[in-house]
N, C-alpha and C. Protein backbone atom coordinates (compact mmCIF):
# COMPACT_ATOMS: atom_id res chain seq x y z
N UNK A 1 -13.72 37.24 38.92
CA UNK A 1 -14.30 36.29 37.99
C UNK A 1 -13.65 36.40 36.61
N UNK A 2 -13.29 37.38 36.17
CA UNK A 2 -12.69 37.90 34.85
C UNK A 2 -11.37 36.63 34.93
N UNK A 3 -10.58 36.91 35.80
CA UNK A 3 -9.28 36.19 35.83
C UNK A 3 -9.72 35.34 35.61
N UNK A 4 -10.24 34.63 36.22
CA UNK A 4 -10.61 33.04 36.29
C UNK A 4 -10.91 32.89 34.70
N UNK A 5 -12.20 33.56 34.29
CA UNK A 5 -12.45 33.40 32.82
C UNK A 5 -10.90 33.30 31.85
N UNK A 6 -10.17 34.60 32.31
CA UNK A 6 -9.26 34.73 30.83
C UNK A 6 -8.02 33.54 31.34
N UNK A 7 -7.38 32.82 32.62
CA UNK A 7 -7.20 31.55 32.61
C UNK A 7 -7.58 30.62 31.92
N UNK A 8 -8.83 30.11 31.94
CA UNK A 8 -9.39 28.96 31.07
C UNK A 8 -9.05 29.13 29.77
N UNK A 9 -9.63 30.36 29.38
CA UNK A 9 -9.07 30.88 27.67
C UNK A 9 -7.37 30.45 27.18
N UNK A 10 -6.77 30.81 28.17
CA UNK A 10 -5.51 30.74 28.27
C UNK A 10 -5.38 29.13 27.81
N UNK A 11 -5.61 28.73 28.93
CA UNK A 11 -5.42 27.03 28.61
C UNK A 11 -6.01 26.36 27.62
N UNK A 12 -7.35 26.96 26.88
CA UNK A 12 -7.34 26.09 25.88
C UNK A 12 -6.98 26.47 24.81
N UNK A 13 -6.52 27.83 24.67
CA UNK A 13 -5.51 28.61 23.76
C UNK A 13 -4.16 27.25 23.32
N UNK A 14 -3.66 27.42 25.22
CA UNK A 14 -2.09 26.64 25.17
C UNK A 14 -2.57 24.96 24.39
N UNK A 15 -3.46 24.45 24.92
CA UNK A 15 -4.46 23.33 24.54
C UNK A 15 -4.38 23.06 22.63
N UNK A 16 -4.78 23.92 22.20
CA UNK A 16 -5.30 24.25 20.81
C UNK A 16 -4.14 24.16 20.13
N UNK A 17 -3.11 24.97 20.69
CA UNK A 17 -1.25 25.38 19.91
C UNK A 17 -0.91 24.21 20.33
N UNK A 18 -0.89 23.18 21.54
CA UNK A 18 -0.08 22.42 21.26
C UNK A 18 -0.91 20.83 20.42
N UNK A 19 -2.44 20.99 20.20
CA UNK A 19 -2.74 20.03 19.47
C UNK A 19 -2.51 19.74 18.26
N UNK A 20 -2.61 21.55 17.30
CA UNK A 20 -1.93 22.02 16.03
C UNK A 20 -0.71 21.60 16.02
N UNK A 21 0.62 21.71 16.81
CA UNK A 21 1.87 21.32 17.20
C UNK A 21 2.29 19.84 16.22
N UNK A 22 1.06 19.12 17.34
CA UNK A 22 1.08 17.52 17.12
C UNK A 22 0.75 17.23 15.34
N UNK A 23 -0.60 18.09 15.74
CA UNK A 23 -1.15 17.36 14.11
C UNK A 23 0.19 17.79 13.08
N UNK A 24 0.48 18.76 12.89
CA UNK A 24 1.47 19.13 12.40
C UNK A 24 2.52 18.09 11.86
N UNK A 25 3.36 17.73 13.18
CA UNK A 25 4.31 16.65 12.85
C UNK A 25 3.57 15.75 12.49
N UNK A 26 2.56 14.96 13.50
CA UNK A 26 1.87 13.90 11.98
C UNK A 26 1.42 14.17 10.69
N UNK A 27 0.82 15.23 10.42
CA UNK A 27 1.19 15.22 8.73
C UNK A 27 2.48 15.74 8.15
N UNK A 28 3.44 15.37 8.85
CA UNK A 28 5.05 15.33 8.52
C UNK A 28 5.13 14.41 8.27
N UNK A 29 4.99 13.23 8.99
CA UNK A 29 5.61 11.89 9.15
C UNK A 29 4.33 11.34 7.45
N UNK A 30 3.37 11.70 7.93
CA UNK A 30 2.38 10.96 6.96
C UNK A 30 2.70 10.99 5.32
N UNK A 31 3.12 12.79 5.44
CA UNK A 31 3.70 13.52 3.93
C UNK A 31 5.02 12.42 3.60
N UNK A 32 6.01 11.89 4.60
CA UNK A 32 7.28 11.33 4.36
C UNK A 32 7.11 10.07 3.99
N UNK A 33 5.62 9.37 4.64
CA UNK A 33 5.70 8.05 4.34
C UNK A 33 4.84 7.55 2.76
N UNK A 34 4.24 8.63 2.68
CA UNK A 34 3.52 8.50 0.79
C UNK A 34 4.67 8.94 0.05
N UNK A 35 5.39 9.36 0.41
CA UNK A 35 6.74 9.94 -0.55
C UNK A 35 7.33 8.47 -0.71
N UNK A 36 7.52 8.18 0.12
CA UNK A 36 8.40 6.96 0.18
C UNK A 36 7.71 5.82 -0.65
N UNK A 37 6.34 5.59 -0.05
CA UNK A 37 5.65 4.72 -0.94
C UNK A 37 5.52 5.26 -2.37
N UNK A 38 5.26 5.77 -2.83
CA UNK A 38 4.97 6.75 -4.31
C UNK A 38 6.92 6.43 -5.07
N UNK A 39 7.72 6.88 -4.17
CA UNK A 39 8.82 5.91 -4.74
C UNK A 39 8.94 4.72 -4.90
N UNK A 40 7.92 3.74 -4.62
CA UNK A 40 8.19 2.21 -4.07
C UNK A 40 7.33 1.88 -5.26
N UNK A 41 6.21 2.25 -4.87
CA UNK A 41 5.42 2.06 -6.30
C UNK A 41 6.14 1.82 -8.16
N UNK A 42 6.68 3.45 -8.05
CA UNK A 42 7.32 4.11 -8.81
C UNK A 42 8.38 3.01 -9.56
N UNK A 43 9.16 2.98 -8.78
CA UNK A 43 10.18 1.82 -8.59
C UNK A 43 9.38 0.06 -9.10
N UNK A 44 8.70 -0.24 -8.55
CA UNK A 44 8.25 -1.23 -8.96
C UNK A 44 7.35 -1.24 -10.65
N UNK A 45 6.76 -0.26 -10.90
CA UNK A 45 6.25 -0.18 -11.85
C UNK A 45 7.45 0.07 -12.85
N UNK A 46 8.20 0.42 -12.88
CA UNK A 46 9.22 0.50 -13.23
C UNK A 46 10.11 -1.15 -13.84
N UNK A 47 10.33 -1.57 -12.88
CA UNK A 47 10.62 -3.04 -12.90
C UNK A 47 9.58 -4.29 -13.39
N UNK A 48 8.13 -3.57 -13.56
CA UNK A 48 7.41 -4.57 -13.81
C UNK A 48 7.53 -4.83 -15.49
N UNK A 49 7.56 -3.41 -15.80
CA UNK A 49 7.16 -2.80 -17.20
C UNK A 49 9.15 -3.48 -17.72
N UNK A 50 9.88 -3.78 -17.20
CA UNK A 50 11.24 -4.03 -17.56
C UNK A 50 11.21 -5.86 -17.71
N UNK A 51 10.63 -6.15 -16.42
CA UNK A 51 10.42 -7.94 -17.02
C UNK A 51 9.47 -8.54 -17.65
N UNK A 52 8.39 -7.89 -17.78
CA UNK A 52 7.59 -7.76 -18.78
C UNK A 52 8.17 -7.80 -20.15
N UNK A 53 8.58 -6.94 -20.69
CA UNK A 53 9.54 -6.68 -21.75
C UNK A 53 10.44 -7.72 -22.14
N UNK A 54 10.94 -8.53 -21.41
CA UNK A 54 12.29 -9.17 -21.44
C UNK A 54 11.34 -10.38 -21.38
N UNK A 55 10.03 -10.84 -20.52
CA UNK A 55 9.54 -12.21 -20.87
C UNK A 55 9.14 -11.98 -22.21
N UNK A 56 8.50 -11.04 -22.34
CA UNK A 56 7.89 -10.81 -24.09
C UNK A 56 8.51 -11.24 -24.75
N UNK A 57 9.80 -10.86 -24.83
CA UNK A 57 11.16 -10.77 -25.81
C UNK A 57 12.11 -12.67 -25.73
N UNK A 58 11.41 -13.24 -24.71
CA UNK A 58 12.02 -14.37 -24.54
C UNK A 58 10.91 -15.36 -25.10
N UNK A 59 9.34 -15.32 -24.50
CA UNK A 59 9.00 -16.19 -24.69
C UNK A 59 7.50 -16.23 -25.62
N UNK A 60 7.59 -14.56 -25.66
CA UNK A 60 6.23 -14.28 -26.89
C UNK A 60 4.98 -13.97 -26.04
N UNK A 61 4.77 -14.24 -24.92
CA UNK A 61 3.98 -14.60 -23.95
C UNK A 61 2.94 -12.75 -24.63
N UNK A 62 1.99 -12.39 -24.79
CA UNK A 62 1.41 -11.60 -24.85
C UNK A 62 0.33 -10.77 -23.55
N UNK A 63 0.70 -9.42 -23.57
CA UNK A 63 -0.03 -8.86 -22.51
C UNK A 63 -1.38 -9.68 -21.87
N UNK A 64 -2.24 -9.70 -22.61
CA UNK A 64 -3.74 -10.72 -22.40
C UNK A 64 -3.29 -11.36 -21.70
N UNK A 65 -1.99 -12.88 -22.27
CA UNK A 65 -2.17 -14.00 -21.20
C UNK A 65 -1.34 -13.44 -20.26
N UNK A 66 -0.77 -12.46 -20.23
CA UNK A 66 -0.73 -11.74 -18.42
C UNK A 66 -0.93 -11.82 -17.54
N UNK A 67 -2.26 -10.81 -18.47
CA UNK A 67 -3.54 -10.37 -17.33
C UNK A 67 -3.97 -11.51 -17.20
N UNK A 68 -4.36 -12.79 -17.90
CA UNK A 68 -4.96 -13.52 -17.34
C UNK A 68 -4.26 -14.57 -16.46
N UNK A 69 -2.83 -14.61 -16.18
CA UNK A 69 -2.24 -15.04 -15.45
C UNK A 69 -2.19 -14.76 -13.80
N UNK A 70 -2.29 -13.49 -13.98
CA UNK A 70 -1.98 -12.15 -12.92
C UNK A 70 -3.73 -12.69 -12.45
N UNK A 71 -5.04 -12.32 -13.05
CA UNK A 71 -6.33 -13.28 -12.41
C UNK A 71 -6.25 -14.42 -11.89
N UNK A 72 -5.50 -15.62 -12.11
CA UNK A 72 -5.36 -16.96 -12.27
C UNK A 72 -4.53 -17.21 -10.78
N UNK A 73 -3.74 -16.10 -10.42
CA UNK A 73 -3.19 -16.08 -9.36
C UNK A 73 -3.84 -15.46 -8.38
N UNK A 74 -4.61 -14.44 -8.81
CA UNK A 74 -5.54 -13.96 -7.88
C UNK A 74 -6.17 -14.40 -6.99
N UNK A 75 -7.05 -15.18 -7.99
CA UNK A 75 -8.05 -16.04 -7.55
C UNK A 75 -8.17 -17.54 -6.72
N UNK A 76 -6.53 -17.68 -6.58
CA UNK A 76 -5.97 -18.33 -5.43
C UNK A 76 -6.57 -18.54 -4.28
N UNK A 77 -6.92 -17.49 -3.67
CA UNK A 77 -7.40 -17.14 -2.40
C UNK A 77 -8.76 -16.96 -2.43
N UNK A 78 -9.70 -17.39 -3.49
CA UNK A 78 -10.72 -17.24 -3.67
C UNK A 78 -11.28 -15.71 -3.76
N UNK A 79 -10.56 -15.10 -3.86
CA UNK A 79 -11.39 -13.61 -4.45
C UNK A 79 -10.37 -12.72 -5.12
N UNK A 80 -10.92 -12.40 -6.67
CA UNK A 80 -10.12 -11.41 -7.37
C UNK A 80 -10.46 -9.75 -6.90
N UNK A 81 -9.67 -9.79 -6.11
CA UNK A 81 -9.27 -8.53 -4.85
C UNK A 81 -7.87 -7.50 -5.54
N UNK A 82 -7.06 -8.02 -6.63
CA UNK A 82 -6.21 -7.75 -7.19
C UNK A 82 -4.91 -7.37 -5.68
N UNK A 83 -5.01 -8.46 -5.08
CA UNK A 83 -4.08 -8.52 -4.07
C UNK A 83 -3.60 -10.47 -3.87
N UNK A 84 -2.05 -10.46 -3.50
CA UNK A 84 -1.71 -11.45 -3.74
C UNK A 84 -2.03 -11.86 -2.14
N UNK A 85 -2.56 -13.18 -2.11
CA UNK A 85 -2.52 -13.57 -0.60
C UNK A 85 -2.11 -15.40 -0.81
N UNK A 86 -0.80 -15.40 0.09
CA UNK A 86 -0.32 -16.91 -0.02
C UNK A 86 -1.52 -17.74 0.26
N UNK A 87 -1.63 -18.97 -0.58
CA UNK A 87 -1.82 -20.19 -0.20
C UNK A 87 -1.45 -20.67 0.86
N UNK A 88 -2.19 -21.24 2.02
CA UNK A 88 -1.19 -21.62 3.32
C UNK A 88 -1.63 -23.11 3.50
N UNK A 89 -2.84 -23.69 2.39
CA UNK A 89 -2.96 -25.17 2.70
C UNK A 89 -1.74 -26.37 2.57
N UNK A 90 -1.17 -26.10 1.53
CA UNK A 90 -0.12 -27.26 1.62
C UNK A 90 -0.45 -28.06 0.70
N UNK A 91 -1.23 -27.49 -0.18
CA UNK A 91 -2.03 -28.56 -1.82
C UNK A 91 -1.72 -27.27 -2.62
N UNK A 92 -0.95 -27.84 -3.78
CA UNK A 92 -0.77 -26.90 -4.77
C UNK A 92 -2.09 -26.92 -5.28
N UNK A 93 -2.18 -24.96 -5.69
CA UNK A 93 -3.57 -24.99 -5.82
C UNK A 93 -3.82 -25.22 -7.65
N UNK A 94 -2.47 -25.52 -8.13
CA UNK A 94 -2.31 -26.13 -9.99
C UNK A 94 -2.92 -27.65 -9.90
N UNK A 95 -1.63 -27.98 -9.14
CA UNK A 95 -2.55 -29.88 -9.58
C UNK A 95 -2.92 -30.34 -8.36
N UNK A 96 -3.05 -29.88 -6.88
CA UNK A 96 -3.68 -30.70 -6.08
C UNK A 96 -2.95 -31.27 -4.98
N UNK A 97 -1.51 -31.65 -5.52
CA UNK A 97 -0.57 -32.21 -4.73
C UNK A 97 -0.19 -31.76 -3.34
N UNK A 98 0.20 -32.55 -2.42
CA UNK A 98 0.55 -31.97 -1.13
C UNK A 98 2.13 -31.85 -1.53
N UNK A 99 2.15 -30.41 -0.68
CA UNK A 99 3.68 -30.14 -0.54
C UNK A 99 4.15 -30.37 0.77
């Protein structure tokens, strides 16, 4: 009976090492893919804060009417979610017109 017992042990020993194994590499892959995003971000904030600057510098346009631009587009889709989601009707949602 012993054998039998320290078998089972065995297997969920081998069981246990190779689930750790797994999780393992997925928080590899997971660690590689926030790296990547956190550069993407990075990168974009980067570029936002650069044309920003350069519309400022062209057309005066002030942070405020931005932000309230950046809402104005938001709210496109009917909810300020601070996520862009296309228009897919085919009526500009400025004046109405079909495109």
């Amino acid at each position: 009976m012993s054998w039998i017992w320290d078998q089972f042990q065995q297997r969920q020993i081998r069981d246990g090492q190779r689930q750790a194994d797994e999780a393992r590499v997925e928080a590899k892959i997971a660690s590689r893919a926030i790296a990547e995003l956190e550069e993407k971000v990075d990168r974009l904030s980067l570029l936002r804060h650069a044309l920003f600057e350069e519309l400022q510098q062209v057309s005066g346009i002030t942070e405020s009417q931005l932000k309230d631009r950046i809402a104005e587009i938001d709210l496109r889709d009917g909810q300020l979610d601070g996520k862009y989601a296309q228009v897919e009707s085919g009526v500009c949602p400025e004046c109405g017109h079909k495109n």
